[in-house]
C-alpha atoms as a PDB file:
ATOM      1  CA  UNK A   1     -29.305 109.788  22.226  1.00  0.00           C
ATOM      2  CA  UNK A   2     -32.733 111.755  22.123  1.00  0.00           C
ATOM      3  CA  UNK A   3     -34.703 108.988  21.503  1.00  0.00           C
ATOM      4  CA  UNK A   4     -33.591 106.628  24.398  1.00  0.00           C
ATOM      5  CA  UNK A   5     -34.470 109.041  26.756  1.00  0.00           C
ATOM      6  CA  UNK A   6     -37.877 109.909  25.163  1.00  0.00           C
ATOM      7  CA  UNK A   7     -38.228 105.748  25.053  1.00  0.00           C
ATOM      8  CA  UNK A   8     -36.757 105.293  28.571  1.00  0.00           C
ATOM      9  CA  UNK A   9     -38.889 108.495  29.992  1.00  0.00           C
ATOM     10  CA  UNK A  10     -41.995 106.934  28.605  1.00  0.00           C
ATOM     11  CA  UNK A  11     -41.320 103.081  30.418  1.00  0.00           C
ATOM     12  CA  UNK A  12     -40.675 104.631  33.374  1.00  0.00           C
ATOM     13  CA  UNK A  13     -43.859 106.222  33.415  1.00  0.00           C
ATOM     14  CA  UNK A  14     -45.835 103.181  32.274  1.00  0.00           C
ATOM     15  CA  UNK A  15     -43.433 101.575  35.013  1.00  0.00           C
ATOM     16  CA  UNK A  16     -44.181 103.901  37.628  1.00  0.00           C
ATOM     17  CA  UNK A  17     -48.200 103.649  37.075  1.00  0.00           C
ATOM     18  CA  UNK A  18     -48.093  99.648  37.176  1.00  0.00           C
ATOM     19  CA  UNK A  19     -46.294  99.379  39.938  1.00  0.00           C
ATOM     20  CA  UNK A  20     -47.740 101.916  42.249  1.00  0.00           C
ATOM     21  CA  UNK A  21     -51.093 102.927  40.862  1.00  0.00           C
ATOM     22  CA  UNK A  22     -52.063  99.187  39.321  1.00  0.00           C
ATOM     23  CA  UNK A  23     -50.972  97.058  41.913  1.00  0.00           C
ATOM     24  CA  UNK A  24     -52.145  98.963  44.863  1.00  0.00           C
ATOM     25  CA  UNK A  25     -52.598  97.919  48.531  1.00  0.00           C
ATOM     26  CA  UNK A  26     -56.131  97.172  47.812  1.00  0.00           C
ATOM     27  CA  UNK A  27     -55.300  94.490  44.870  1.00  0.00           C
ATOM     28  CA  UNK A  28     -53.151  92.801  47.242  1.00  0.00           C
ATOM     29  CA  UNK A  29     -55.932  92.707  50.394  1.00  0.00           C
ATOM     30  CA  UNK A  30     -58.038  91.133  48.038  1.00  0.00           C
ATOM     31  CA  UNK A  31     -55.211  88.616  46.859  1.00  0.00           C
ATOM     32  CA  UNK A  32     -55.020  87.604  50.665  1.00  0.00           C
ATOM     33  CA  UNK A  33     -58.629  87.903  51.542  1.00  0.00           C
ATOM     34  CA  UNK A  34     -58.240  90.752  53.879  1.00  0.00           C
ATOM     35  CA  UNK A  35     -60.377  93.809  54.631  1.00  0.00           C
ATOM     36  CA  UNK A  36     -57.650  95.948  56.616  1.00  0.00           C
ATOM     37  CA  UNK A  37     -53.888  95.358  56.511  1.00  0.00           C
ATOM     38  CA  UNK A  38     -52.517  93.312  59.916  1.00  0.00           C
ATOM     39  CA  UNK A  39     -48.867  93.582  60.717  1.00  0.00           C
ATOM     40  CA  UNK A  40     -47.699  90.447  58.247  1.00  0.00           C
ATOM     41  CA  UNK A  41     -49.187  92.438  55.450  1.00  0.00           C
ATOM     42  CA  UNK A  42     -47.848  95.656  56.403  1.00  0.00           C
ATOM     43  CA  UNK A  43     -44.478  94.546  56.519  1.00  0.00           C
ATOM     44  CA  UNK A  44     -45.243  92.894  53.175  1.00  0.00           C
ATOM     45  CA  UNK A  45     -45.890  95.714  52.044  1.00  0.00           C
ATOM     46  CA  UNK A  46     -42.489  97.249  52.849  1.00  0.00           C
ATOM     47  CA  UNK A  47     -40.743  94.618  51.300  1.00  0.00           C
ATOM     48  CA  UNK A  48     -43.042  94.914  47.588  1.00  0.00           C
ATOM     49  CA  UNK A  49     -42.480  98.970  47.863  1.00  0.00           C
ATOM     50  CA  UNK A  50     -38.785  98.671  48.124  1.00  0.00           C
ATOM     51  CA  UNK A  51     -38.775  95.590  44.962  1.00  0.00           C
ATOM     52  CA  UNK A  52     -40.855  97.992  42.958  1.00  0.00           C
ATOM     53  CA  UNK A  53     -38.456 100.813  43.737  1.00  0.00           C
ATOM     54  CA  UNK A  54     -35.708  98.852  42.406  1.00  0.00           C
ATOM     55  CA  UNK A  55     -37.784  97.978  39.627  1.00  0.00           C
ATOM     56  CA  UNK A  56     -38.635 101.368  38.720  1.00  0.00           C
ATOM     57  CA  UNK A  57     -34.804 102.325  39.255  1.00  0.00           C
ATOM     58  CA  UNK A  58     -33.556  99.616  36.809  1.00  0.00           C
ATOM     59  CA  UNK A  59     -36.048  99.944  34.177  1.00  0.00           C
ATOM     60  CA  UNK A  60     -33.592 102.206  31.575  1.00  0.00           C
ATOM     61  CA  UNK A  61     -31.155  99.972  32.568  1.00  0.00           C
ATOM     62  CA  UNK A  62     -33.221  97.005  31.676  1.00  0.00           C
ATOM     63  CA  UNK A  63     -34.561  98.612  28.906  1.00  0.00           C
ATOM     64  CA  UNK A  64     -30.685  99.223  27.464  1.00  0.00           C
ATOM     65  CA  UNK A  65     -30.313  95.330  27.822  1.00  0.00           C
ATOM     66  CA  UNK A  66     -33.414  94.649  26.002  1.00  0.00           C
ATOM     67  CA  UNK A  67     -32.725  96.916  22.638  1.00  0.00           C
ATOM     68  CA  UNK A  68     -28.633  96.018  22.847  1.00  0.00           C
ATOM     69  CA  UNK A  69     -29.824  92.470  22.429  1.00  0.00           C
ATOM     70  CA  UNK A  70     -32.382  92.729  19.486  1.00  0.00           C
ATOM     71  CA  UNK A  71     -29.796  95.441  18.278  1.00  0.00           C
ATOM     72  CA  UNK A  72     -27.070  93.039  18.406  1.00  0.00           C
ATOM     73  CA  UNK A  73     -28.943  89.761  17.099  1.00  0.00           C
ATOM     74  CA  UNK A  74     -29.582  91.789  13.614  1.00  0.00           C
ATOM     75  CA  UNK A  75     -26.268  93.232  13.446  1.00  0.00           C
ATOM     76  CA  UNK A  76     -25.058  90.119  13.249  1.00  0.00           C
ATOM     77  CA  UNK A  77     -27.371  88.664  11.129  1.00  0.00           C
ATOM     78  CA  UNK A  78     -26.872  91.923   8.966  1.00  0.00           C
ATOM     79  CA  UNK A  79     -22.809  91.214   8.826  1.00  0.00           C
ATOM     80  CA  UNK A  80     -23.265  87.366   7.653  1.00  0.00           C
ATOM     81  CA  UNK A  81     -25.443  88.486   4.832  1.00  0.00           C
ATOM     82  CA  UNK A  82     -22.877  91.244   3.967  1.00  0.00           C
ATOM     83  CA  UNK A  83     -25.013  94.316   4.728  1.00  0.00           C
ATOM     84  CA  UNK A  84     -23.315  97.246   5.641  1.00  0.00           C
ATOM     85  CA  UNK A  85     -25.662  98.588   8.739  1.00  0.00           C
ATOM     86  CA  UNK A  86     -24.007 101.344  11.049  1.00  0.00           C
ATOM     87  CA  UNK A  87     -25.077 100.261  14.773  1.00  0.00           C
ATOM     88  CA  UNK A  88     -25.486 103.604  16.162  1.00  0.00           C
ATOM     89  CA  UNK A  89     -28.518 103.994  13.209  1.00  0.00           C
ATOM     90  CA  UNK A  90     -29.246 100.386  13.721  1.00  0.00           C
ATOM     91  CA  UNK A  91     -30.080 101.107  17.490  1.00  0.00           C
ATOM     92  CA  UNK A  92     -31.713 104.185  16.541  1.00  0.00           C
ATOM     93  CA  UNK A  93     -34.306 102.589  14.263  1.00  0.00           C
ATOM     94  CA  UNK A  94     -34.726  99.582  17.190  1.00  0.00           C
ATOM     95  CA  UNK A  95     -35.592 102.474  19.357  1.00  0.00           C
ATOM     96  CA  UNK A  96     -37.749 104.541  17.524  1.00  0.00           C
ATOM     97  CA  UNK A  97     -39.905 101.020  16.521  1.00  0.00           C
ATOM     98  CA  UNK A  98     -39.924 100.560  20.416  1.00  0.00           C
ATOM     99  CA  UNK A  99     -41.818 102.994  21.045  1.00  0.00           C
ATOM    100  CA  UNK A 100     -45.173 101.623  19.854  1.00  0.00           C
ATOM    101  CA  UNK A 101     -44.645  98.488  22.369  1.00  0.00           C
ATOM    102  CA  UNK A 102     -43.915 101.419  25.309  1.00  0.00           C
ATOM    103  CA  UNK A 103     -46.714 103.055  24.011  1.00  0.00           C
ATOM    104  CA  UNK A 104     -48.783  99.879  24.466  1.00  0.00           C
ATOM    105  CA  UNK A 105     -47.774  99.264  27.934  1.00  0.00           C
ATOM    106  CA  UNK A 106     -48.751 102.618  28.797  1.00  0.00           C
ATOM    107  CA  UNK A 107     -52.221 102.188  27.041  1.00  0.00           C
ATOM    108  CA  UNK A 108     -52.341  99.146  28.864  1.00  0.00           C
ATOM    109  CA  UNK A 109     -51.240 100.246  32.639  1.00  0.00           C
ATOM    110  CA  UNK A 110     -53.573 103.455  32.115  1.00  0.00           C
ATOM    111  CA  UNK A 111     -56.833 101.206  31.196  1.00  0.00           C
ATOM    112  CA  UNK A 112     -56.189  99.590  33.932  1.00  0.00           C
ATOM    113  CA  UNK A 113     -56.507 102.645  36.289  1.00  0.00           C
ATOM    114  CA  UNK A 114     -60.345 102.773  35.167  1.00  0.00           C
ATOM    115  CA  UNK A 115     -61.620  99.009  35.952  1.00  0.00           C
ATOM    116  CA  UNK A 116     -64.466  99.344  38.309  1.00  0.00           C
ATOM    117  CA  UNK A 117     -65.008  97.664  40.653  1.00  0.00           C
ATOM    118  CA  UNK A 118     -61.740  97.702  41.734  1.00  0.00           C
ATOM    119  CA  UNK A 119     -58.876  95.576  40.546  1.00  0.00           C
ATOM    120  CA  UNK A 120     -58.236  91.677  41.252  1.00  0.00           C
ATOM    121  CA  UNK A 121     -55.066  90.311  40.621  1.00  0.00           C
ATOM    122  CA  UNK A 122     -56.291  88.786  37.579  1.00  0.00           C
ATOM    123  CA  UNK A 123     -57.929  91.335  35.973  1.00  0.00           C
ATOM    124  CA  UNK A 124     -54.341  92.459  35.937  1.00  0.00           C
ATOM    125  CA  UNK A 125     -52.041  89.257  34.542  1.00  0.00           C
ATOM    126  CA  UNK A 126     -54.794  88.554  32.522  1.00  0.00           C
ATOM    127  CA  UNK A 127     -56.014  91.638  30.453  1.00  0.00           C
ATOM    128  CA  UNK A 128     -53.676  93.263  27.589  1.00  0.00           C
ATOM    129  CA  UNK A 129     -55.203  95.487  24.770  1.00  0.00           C
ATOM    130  CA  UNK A 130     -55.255  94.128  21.544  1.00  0.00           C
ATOM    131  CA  UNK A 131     -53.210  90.742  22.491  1.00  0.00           C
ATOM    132  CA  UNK A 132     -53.902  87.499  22.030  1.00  0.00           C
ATOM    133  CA  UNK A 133     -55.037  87.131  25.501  1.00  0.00           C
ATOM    134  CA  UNK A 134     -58.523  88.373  24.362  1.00  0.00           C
ATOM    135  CA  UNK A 135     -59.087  85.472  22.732  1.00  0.00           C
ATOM    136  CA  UNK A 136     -58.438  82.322  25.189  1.00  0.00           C
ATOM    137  CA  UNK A 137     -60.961  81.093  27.224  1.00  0.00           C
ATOM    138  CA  UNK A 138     -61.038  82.400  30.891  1.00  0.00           C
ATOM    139  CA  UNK A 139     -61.252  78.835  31.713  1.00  0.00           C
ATOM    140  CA  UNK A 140     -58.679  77.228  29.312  1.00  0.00           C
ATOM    141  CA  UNK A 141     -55.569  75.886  31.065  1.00  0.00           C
ATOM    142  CA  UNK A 142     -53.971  77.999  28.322  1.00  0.00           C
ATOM    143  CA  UNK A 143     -54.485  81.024  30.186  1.00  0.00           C
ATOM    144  CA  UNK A 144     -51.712  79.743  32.463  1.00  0.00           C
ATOM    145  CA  UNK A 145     -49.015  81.324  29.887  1.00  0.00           C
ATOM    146  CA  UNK A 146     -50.578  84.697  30.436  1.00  0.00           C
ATOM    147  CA  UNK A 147     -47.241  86.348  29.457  1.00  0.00           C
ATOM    148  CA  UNK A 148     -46.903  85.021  26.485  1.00  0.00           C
ATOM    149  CA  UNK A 149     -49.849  85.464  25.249  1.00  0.00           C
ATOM    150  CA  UNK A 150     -49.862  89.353  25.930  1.00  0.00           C
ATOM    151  CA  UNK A 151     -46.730  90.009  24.343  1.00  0.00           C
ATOM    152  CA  UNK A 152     -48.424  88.730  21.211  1.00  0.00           C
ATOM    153  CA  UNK A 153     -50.345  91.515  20.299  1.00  0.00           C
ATOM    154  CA  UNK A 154     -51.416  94.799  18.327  1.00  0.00           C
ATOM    155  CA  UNK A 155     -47.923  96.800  19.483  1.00  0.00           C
ATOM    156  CA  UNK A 156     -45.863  94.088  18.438  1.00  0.00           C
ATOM    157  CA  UNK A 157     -46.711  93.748  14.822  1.00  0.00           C
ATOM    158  CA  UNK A 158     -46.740  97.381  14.732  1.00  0.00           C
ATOM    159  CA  UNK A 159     -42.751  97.172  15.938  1.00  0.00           C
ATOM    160  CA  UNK A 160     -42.461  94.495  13.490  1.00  0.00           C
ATOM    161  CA  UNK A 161     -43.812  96.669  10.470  1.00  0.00           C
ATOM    162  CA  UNK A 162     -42.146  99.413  11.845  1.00  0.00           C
ATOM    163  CA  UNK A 163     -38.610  98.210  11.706  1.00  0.00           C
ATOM    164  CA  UNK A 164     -39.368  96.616   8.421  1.00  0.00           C
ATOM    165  CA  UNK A 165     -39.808 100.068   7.394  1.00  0.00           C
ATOM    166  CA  UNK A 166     -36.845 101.866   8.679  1.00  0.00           C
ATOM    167  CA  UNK A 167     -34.799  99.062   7.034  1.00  0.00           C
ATOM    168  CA  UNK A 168     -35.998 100.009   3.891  1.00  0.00           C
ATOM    169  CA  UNK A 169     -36.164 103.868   3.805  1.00  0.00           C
ATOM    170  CA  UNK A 170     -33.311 104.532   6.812  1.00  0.00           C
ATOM    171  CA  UNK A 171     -30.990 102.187   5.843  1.00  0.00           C
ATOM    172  CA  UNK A 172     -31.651 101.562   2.041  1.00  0.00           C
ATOM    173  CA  UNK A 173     -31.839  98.054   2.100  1.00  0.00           C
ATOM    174  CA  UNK A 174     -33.556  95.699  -0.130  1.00  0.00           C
ATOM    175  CA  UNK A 175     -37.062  94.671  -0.173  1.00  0.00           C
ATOM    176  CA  UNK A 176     -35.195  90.719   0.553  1.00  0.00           C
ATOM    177  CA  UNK A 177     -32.772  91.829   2.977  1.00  0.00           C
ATOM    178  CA  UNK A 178     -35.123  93.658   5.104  1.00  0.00           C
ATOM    179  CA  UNK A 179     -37.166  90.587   5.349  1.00  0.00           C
ATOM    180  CA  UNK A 180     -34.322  89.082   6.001  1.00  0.00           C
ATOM    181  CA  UNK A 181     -33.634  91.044   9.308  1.00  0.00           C
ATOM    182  CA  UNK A 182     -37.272  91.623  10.315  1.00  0.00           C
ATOM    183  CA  UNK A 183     -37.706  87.618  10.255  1.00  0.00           C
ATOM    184  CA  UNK A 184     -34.599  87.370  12.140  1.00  0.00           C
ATOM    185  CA  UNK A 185     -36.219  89.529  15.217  1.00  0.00           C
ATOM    186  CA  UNK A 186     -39.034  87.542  14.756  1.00  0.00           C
ATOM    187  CA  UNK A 187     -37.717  84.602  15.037  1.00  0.00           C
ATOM    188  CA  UNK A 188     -34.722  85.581  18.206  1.00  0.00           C
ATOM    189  CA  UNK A 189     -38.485  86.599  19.677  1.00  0.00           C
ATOM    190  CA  UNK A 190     -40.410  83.661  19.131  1.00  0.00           C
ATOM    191  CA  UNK A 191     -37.424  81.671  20.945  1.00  0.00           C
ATOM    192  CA  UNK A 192     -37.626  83.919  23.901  1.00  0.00           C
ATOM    193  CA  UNK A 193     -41.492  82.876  24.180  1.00  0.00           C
ATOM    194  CA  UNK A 194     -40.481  79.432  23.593  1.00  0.00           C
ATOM    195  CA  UNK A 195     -38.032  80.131  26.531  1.00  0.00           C
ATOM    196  CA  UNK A 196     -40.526  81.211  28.799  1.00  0.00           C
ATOM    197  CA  UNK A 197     -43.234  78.757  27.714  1.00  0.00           C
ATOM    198  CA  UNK A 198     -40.507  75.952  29.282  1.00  0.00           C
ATOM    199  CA  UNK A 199     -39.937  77.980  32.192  1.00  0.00           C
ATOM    200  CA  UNK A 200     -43.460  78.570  32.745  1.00  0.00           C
ATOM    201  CA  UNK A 201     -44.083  75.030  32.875  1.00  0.00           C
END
């Protein structure tokens, strides 16, 4: 499918520059409060390049997990309201809305590349474009949830509006039933934050 490998070609890139142009060797001196590496951080090091590796490796795999889940949440949602949505199109339109929260990372990993002076490890976990992150307190024992807070943001509602969209001209649904199965992601994603927010904890 073209656009799963124009989706999965862009996360790889935005993948490829977090891992190994964000997080550099210098981010992780600073972490440590070291000026040169010694031999515990260079073997460290080792171990991190070979986890990002596998990272980077699994990422269209990952990615595949990610959309076959939201894909499969709505389908079923679609089938107990009696829609008639092909899956094939249904994972098309998933994959085409992606793209704005790929595009986002990207934005996000490339900004990055520009902070001077030179990255700390929480200018990293705690900086996203457009999120919600922007708006809590660098003090606030909020800021804890980092994650969460980033994935609520500018890229996300643009997905949202985006899918709502394809529903309705793609697919020819209703104005109702494509609420319906917009809400439905929202609400299988608001779980997943709820989720983490425990885990976090």
């Amino acid at each position: 499918m073209r656009v799963f490998i124009i989706v999965a070609i862009l996360n790889l890139i935005s993948t490829l520059i977090y891992n190994h142009l964000v997080w550099t060797e210098l981010v992780y001196l600073n972490e440590v409060g070291l000026k040169i590496p010694d031999d515990n951080f260079k073997k460290g090091s080792v171990s991190r390049f070979w986890i990002s590796m596998t990272v980077d490796f699994i990422s269209p795999l990952w990615l595949m997990v990610k959309v076959g889940l939201v894909c499969g949440l709505i389908y079923l949602v679609a089938y107990m309201l009696d829609l008639v949505v092909v899956p094939s199109e249904l994972m098309k339109s998933i994959l085409t809305s992606y793209l704005f929260v790929v595009f986002g990372d990207l934005i996000y990993s490339v900004i990055l590349l520009f902070f001077d002076p030179p990255l700390v490890k929480n200018d990293i976990l705690y900086y996203y474009p457009l999120s919600v992150l922007g708006f809590i307190d660098s003090n606030s024992e909020f800021l804890k949830f980092y994650f969460i807070w980033s994935r609520i943001n500018f890229f996300q509602l643009l997905f949202i509006f985006s899918l709502y969209y394809l529903f309705r001209t793609q697919h020819k649904l209703s104005i109702k039933n494509s609420i319906f199965l917009t809400v439905s992601y929202i609400l299988f994603y608001g779980l997943f934050l709820v989720f983490w927010l425990f885990v976090s904890v």
